[in-house]
Protein backbone atom coordinates (compact mmCIF):
# COMPACT_ATOMS: atom_id res chain seq x y z
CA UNK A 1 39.53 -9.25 -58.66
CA UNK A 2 39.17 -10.85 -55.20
CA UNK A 3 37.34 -13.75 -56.72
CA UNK A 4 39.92 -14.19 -59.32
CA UNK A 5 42.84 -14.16 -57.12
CA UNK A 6 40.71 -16.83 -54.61
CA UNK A 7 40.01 -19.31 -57.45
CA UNK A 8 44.20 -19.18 -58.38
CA UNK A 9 45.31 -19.18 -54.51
CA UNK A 10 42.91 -21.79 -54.32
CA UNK A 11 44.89 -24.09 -56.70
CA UNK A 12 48.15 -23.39 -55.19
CA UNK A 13 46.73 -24.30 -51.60
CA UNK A 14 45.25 -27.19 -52.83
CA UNK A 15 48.34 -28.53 -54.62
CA UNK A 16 50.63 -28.09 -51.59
CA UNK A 17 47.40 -29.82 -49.26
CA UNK A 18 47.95 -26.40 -47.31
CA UNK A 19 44.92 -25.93 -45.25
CA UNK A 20 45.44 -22.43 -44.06
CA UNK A 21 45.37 -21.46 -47.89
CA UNK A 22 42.41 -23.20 -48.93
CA UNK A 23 40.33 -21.42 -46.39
CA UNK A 24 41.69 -17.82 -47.34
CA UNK A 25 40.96 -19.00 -50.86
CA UNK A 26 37.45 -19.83 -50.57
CA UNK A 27 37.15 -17.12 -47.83
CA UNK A 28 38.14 -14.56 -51.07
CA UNK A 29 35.61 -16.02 -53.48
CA UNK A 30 32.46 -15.81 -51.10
CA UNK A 31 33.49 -11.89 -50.12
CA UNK A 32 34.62 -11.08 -53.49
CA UNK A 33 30.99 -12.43 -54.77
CA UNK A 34 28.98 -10.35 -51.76
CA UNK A 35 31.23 -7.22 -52.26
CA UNK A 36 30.71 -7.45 -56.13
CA UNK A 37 26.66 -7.97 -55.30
CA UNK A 38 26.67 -5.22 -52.68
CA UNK A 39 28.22 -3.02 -55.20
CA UNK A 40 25.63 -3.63 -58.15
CA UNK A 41 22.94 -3.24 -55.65
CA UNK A 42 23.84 -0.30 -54.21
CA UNK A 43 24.92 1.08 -58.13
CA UNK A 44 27.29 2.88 -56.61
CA UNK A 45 31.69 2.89 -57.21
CA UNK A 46 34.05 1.64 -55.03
CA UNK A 47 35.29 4.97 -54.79
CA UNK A 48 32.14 6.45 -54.16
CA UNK A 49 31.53 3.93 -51.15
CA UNK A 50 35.13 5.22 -49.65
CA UNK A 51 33.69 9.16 -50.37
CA UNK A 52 31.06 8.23 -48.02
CA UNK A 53 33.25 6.74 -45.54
CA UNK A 54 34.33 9.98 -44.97
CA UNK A 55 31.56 11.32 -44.39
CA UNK A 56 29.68 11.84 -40.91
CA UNK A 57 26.03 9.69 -41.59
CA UNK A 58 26.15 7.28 -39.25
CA UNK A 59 27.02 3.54 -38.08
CA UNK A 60 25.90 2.04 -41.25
CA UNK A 61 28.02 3.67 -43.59
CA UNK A 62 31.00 3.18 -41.31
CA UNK A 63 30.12 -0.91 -41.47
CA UNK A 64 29.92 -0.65 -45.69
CA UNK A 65 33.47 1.04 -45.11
CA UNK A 66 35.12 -1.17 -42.54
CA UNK A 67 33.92 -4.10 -45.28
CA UNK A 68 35.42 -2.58 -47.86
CA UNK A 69 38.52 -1.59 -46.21
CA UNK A 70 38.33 -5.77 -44.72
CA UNK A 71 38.44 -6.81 -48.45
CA UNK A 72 40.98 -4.54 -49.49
CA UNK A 73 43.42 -6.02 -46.86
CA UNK A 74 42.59 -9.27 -47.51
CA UNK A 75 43.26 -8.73 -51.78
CA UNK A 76 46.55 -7.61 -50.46
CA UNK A 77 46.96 -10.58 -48.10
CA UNK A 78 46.26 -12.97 -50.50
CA UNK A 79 48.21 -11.51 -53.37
CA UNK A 80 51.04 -11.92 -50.75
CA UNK A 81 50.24 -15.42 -50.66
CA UNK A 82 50.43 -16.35 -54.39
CA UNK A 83 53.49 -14.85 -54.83
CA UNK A 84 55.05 -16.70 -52.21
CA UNK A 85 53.67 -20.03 -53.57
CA UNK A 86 54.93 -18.82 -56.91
CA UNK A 87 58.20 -17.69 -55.86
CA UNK A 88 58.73 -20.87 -53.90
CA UNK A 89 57.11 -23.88 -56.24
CA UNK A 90 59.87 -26.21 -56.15
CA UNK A 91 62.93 -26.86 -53.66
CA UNK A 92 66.50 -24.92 -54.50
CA UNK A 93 68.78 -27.54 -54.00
CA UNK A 94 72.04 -26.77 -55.89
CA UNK A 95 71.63 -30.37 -57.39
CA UNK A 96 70.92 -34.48 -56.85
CA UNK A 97 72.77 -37.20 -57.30
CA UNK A 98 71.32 -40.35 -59.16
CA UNK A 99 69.93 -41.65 -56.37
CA UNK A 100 67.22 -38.30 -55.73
CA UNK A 101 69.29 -36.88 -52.64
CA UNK A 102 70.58 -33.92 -52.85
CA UNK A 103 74.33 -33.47 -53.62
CA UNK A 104 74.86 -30.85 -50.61
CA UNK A 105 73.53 -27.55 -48.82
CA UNK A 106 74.33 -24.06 -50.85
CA UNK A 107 77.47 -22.84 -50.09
CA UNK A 108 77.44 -20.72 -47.14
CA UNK A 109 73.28 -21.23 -46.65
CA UNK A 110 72.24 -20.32 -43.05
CA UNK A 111 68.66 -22.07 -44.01
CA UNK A 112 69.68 -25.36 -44.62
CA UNK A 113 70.88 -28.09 -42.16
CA UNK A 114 72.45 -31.65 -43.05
CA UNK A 115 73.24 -35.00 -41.69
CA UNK A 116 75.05 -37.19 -43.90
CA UNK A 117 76.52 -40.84 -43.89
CA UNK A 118 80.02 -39.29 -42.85
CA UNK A 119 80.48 -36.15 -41.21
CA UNK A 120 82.61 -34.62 -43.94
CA UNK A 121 79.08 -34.63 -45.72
CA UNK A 122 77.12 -32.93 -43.14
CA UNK A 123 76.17 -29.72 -42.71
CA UNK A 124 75.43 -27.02 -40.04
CA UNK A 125 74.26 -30.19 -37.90
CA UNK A 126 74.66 -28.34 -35.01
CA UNK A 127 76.74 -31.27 -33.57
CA UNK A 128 73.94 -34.02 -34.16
CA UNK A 129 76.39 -37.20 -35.31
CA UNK A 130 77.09 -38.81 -38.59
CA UNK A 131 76.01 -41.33 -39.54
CA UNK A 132 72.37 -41.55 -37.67
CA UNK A 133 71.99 -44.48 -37.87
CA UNK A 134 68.37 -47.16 -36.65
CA UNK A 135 67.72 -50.95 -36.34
CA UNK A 136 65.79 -52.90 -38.61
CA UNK A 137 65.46 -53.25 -42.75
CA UNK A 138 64.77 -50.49 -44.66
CA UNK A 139 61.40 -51.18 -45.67
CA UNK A 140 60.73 -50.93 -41.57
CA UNK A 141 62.34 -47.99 -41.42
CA UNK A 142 60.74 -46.35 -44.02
CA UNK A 143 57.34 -47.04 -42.21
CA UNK A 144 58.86 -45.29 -39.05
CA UNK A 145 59.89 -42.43 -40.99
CA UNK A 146 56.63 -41.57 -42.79
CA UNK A 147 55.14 -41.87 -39.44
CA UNK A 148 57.43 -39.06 -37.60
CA UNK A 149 57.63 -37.17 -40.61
CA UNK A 150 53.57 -36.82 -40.20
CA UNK A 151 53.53 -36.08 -36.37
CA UNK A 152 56.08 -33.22 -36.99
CA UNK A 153 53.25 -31.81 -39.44
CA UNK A 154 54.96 -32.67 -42.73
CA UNK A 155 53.47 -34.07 -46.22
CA UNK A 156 55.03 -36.46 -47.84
CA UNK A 157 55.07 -35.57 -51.91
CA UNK A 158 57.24 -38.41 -53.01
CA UNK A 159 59.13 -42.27 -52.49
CA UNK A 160 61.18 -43.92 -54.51
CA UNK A 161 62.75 -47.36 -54.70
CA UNK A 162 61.55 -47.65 -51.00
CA UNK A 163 65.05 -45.59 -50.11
CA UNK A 164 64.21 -41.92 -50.80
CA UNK A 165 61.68 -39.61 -49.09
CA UNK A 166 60.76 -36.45 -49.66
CA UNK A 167 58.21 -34.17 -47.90
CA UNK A 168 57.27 -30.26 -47.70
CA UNK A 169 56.24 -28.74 -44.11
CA UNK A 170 54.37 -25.30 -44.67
CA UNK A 171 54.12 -22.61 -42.26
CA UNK A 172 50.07 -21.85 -41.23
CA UNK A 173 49.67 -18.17 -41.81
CA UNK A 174 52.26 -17.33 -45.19
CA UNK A 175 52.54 -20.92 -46.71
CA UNK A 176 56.48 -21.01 -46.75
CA UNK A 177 57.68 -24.20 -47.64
CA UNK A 178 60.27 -26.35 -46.43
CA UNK A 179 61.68 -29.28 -47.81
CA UNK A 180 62.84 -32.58 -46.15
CA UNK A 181 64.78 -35.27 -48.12
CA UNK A 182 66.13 -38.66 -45.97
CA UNK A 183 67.52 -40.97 -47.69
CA UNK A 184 68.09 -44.90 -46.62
CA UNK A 185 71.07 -47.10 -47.15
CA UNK A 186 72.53 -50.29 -45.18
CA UNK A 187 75.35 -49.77 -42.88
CA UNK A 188 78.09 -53.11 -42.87
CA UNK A 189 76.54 -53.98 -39.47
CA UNK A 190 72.73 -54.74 -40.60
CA UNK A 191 71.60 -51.45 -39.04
CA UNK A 192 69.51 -48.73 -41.93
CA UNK A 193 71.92 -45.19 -42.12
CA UNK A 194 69.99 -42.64 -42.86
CA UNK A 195 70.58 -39.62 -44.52
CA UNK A 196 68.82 -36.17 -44.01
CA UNK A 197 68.18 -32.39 -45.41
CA UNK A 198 66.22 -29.68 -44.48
CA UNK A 199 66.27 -26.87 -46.02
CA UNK A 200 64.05 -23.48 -46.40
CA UNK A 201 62.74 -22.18 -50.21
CA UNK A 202 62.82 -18.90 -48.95
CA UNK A 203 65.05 -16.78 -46.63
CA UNK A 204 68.43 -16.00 -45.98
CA UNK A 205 68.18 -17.33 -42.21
CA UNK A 206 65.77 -19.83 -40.93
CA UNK A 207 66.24 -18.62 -37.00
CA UNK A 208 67.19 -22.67 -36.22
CA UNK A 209 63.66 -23.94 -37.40
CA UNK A 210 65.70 -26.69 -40.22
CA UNK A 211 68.28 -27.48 -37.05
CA UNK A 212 65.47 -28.02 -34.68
CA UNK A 213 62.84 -30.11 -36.79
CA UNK A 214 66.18 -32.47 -37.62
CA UNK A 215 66.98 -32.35 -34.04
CA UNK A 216 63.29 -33.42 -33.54
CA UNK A 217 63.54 -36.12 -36.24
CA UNK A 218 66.59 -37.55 -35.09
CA UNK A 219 65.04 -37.92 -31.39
CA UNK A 220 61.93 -39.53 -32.55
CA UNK A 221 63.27 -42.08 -34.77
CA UNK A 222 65.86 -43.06 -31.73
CA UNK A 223 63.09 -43.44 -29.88
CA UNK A 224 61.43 -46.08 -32.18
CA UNK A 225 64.14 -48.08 -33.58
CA UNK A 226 67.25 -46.72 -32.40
CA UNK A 227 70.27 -48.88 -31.54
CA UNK A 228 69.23 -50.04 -28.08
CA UNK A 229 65.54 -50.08 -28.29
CA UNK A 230 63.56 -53.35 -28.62
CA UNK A 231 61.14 -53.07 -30.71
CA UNK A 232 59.12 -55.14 -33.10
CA UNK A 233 58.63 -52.45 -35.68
CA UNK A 234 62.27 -52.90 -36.22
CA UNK A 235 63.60 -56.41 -35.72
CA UNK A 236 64.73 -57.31 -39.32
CA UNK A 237 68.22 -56.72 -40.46
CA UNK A 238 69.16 -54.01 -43.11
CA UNK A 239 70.97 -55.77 -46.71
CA UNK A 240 71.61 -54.63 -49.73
């Protein structure tokens, strides 16, 4: 079955670009292949193998075992990781609006962080202001933001109407996923607002990892084309 389960953890992985997965994928297939040979050569059970385990004969039986045991933990493991993907496969938002931004955090979430165009619309934002606000169009901001959002490790799965990103940030070893909306409009002064949530699939708490890759966010875009930089990247004006 350790082949089996590869090949499907192997699509998951692959969809999500998850790296981590697609190794433990293909690292299933090739032991689930050289158990399932060992085993016909050998034309003995699994259970049989385990019997001798047991037994006192010597280092090489104790190698056979510790494989088997190996593959065992890693069916396990990687049944672990389907269901997550499974579980997880799309983001829990309560809802969006018409413009693909999400219409707020779950009531009560401790997962979920978000910075809105007024502060009435944020959420657990640990103090972080409203509106954030950056210099330039939004088409320049929008290049700024794919750019940060791929330093802090995240993939971006979709833009729309050069406004709206979205992107999913996966954790190495169990594949939960994260997802990150921002959304761009054009403050009355020519500067780009933008508008951001993080939130976990999974969870009931998120131990501040949403709060901090905002905070992050927020810092790194200031950095580029906040209000008092000068920069070329962001020298145009923001209209509607």
């Amino acid at each position: 079955g350790l082949p089996i389960l590869g090949l499907v953890l192997l699509v998951l992985a692959s969809l999500r670009g998850w790296g981590w997965g697609v190794f433990i994928s293909v690292l299933d297939i090739l032991i689930g292949i050289c158990a399932w040979a060992f085993i016909k050569i050998r034309k003995k059970s699994v259970q049989t193998l385990l019997a001798e385990l047991r037994s006192p004969l010597g280092p090489p039986v104790m190698l056979r075992g510790s494989i088997i045991v190996a593959t065992d933990v890693l069916l396990f493991y990687s049944l672990l990781l389907i269901v997550v993907q499974v579980i997880a496969s799309s983001p829990v938002w309560p809802g969006t609006r018409a413009d693909g931004f999400p219409t707020a955090c779950p009531v009560k979430s401790q997962n979920c962080v978000r910075i809105g165009n007024t502060t009435q619309d944020s959420y657990a934002a640990g103090g972080l202001a409203a509106p954030f606000q950056l210099k330039g169009s939004a088409a320049q901001a929008m290049v700024v933001l794919e750019r940060v959002v791929a330093v802090l490790g995240g993939r971006v799965v979709e833009k729309r109407k050069g406004t709206l990103l979205r992107a999913e940030f996966t954790t190495f070893t169990m594949g939960f996923t994260d997802d990150l909306c921002l959304l761009l409009s054009c403050a009355p002064g020519g500067q780009v607002m933008v508008a951001m949530q993080s939130e976990s699939r999974l969870g009931i708490v998120d131990l501040g990892v949403n709060l901090g890759r905002v905070t992050k966010l927020t810092q790194a875009l200031t950095a580029a084309c906040g209000p008092n930089t000068s920069n070329a990247e962001c020298d145009q004006t923001c209209s509607a």
